[in-house]
C-alpha atoms as a PDB file:
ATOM      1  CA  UNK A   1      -0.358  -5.603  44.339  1.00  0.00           C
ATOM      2  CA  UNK A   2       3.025  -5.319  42.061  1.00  0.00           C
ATOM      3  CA  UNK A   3       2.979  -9.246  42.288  1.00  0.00           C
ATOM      4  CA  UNK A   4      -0.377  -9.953  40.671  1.00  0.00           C
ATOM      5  CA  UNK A   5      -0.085  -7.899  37.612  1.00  0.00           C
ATOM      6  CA  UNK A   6       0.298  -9.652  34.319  1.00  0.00           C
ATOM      7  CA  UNK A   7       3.924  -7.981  32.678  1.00  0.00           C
ATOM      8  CA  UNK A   8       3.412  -5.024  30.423  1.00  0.00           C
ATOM      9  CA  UNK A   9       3.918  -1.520  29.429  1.00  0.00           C
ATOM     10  CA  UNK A  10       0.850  -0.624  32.394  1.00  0.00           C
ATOM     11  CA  UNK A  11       2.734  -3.425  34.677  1.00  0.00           C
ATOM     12  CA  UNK A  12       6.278  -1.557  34.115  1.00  0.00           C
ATOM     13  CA  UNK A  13       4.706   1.995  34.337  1.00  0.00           C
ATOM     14  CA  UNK A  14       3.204   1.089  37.970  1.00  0.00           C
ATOM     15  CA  UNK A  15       6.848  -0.086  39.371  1.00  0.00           C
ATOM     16  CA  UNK A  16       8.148   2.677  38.186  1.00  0.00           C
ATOM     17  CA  UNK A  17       6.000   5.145  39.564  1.00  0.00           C
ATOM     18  CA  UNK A  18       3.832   3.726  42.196  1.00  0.00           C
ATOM     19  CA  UNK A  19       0.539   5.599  42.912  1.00  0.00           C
ATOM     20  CA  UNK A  20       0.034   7.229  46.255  1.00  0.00           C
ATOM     21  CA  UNK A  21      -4.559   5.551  46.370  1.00  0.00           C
ATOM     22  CA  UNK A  22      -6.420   2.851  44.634  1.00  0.00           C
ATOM     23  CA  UNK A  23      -8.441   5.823  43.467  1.00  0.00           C
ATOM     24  CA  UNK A  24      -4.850   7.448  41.203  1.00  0.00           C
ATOM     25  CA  UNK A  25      -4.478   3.465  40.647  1.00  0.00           C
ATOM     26  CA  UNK A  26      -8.097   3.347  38.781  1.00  0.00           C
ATOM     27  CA  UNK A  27      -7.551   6.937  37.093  1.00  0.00           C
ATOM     28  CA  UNK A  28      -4.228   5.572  35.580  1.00  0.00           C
ATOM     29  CA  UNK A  29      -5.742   2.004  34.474  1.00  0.00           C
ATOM     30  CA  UNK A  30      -8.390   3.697  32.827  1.00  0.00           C
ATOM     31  CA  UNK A  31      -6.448   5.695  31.311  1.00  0.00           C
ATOM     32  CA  UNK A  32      -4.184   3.174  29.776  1.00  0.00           C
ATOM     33  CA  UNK A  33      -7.059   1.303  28.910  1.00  0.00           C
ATOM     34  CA  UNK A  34      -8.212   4.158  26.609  1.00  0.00           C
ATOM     35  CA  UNK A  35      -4.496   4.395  24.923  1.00  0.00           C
ATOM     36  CA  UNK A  36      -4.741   0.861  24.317  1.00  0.00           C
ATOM     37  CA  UNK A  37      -8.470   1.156  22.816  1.00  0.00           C
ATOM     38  CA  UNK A  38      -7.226   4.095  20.669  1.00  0.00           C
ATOM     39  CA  UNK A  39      -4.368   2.236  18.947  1.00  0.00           C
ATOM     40  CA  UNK A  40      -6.780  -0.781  18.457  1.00  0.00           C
ATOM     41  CA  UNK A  41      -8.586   1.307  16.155  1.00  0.00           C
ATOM     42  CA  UNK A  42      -5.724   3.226  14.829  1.00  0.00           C
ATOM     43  CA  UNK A  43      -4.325  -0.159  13.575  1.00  0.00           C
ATOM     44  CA  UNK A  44      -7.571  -1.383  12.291  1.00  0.00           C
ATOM     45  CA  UNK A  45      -8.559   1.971  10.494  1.00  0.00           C
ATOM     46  CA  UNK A  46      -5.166   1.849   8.920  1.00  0.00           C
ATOM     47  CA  UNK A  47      -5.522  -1.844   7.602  1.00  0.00           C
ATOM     48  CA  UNK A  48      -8.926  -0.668   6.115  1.00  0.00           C
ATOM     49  CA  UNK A  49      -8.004   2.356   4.424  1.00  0.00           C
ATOM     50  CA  UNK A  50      -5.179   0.173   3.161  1.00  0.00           C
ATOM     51  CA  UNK A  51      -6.985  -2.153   2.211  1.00  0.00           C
ATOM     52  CA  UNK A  52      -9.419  -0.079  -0.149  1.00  0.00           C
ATOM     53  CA  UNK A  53      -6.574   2.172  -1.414  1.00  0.00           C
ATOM     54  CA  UNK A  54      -4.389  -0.548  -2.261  1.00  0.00           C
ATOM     55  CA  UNK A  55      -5.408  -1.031  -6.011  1.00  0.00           C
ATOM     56  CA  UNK A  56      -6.732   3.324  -7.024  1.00  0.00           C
ATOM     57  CA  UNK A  57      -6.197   2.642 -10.517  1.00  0.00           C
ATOM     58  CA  UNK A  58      -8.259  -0.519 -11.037  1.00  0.00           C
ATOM     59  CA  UNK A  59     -11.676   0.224 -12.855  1.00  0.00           C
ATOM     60  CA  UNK A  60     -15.291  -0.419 -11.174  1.00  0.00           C
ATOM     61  CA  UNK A  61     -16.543  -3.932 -12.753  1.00  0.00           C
ATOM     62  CA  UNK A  62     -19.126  -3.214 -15.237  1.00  0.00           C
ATOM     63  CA  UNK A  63     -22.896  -3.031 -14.170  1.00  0.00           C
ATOM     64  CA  UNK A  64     -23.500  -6.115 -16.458  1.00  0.00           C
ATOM     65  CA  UNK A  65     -20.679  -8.598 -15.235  1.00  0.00           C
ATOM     66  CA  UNK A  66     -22.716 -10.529 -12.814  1.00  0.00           C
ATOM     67  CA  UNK A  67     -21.048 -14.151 -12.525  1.00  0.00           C
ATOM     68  CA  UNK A  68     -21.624 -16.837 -14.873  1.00  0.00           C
ATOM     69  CA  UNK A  69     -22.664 -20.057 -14.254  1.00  0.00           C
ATOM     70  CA  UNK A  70     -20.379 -22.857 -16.585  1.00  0.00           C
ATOM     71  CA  UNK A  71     -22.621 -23.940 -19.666  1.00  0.00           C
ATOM     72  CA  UNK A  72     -24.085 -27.597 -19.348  1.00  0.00           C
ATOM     73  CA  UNK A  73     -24.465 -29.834 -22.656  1.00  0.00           C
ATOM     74  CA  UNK A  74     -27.909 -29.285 -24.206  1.00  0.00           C
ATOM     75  CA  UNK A  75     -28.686 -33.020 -24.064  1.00  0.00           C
ATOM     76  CA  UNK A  76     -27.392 -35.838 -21.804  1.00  0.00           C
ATOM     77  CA  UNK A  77     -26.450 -37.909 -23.927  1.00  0.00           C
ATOM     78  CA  UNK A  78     -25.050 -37.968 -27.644  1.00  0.00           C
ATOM     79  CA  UNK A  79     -25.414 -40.507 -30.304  1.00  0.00           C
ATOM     80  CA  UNK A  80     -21.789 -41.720 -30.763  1.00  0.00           C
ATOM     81  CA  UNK A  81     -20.260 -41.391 -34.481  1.00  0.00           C
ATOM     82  CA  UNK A  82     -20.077 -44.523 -36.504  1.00  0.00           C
ATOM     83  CA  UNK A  83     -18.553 -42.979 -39.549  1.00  0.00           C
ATOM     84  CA  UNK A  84     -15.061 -41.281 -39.972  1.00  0.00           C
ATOM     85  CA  UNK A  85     -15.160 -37.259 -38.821  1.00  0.00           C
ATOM     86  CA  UNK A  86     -13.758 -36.239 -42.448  1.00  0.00           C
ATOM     87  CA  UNK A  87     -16.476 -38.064 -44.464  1.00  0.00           C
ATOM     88  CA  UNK A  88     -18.869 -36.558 -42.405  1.00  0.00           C
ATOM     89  CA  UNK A  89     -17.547 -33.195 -42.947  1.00  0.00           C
ATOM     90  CA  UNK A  90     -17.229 -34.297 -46.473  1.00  0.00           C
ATOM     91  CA  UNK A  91     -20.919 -34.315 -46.852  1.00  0.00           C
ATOM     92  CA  UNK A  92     -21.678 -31.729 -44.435  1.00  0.00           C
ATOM     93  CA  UNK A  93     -19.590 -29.233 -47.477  1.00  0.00           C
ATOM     94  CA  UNK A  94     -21.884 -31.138 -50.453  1.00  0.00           C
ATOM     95  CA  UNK A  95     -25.102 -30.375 -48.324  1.00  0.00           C
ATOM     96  CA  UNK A  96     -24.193 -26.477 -47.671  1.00  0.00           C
ATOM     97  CA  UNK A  97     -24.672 -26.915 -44.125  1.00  0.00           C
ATOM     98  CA  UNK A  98     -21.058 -25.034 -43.393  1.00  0.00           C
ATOM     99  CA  UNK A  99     -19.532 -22.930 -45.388  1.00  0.00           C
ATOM    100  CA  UNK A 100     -16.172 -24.081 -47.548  1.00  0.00           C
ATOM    101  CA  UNK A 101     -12.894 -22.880 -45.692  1.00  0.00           C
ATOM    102  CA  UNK A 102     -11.987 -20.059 -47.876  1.00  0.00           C
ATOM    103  CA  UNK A 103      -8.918 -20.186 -50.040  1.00  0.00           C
ATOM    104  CA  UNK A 104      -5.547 -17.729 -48.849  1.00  0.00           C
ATOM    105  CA  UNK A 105      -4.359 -15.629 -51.528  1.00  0.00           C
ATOM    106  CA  UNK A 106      -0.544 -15.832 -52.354  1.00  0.00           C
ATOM    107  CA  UNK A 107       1.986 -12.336 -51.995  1.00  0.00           C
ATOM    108  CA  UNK A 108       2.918 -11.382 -55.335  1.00  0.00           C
ATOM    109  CA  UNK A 109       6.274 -11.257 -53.918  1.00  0.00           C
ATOM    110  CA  UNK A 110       6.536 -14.776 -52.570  1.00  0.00           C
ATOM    111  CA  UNK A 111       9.163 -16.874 -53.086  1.00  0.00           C
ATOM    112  CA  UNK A 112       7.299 -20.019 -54.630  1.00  0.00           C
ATOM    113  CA  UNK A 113      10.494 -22.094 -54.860  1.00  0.00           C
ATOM    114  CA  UNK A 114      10.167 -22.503 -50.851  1.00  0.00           C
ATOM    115  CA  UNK A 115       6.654 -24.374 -51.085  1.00  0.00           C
END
């Protein structure tokens, strides 16, 4: 019997103290069977509660965030520019189709000999 156990805590705990029937044989392998079931979910509960404590002071994610799906082009294909970008912007100013950058005031206490 000693011979065909596989080596462990239960194997080591039976050489040590052998049992007098099969019957005190069963009682003890179900017994160690239990211990072993116990820390299985002692382990387990501890990597879950872990796992869901590990970050208390982040935030719930809003109700509204739901993903986002990456914006596609509004056409499939664009006419490709034959004129030069600034006289296009040029005339896009003239037309009033964007408005003029607007104009940064100078600090009255600038030192206009470094410009």
């Amino acid at each position: 019997m000693a011979f065909t156990l596989q080596p462990g805590p239960f194997a080591n705990n039976v050489y040590l103290h052998p049992p007098a029937s099969m019957h005190k044989l069963k009682l003890r392998a179900a017994d160690h069977v239990r211990m072993e079931e116990m820390q299985t979910l002692h382990t387990k509960f501890c990597i879950d509660y872990a796992a869901t404590t590990a970050n208390p002071t982040s935030q719930p994610p809003c109700p509204d965030a739901r993903p986002r799906e990456p914006r596609q082009p509004r056409f499939t294909r664009y006419a490709p520019l034959t004129e030069a970008h600034s006289r296009i912007l040029d005339e896009a100013l003239q037309v009033d189709l964007i408005p003029p950058p607007r104009k940064t005031t100078t600090p009255p206490n600038a030192d206009m000999t470094k410009y």
